[in-house]
Protein backbone atom coordinates (compact mmCIF):
# COMPACT_ATOMS: atom_id res chain seq x y z
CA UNK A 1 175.61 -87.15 155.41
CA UNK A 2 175.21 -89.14 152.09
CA UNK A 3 172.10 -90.71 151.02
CA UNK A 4 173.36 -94.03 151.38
CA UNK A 5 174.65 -93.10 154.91
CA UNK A 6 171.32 -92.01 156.05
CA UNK A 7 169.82 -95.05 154.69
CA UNK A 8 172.55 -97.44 156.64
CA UNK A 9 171.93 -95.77 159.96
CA UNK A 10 168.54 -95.83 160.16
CA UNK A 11 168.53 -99.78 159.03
CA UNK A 12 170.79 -99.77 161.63
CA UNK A 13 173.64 -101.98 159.61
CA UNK A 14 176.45 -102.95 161.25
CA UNK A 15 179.88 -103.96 160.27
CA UNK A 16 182.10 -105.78 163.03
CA UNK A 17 186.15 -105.95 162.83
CA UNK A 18 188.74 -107.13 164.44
CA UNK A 19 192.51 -106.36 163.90
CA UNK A 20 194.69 -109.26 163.02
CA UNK A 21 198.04 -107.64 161.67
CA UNK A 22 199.81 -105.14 163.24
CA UNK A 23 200.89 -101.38 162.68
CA UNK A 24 204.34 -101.63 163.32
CA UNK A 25 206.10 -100.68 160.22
CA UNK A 26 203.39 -99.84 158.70
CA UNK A 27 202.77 -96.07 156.62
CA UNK A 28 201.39 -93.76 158.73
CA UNK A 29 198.27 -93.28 156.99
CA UNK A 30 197.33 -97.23 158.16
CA UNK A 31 198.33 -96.46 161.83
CA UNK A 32 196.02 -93.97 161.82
CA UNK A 33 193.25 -95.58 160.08
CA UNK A 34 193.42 -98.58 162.66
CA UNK A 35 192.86 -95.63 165.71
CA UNK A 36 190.08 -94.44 163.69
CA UNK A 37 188.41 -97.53 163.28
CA UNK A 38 188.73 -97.41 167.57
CA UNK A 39 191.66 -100.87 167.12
CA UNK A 40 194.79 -100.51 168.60
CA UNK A 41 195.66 -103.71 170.18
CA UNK A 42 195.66 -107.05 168.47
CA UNK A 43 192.70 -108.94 167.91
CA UNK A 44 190.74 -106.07 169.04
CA UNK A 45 187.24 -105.52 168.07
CA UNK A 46 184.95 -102.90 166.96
CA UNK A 47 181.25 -102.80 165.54
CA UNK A 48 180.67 -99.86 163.52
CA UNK A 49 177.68 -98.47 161.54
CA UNK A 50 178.15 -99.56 158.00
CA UNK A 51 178.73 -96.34 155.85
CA UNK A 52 180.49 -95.19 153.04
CA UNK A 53 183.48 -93.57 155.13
CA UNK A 54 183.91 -96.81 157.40
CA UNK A 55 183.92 -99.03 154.35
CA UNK A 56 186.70 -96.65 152.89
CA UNK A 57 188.54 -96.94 155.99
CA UNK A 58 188.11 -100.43 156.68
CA UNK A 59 189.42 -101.09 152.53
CA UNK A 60 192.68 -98.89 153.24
CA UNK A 61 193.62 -101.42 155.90
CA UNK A 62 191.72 -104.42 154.99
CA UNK A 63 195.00 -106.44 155.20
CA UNK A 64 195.30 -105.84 158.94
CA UNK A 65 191.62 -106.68 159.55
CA UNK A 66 189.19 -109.17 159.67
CA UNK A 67 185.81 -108.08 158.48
CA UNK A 68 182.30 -110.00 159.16
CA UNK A 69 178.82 -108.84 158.30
């Protein structure tokens, strides 16, 4: 776990999104994403810890998301 990981867990950070656009016909690599994030219906929500590897998921797919906090 990265430095700034650590540091984001134990603030306890949070980063809550919810899927507006869907997957189909989409590249694979987004459909996957979205199941990763825990979306797979539409307007779906999920609040995650906010780390590096979320952020970098969340910015692969940020047109099929909307993102608060």
């Amino acid at each position: 776990m990265s430095k700034a990981a650590k540091s984001a867990a134990k603030s306890g950070q949070t980063v809550t999104i919810t899927q507006t656009g869907s997957p189909i016909g989409r590249q694979e690599y987004q459909r996957k994403t979205l199941i990763g994030l825990g979306l797979n219906k539409l307007r779906s929500t999920r609040t995650l810890e906010d780390t590096p590897s979320v952020r970098g998921m969340i910015e692969s797919v940020k047109h099929l998301l909307k993102v608060e906090g």
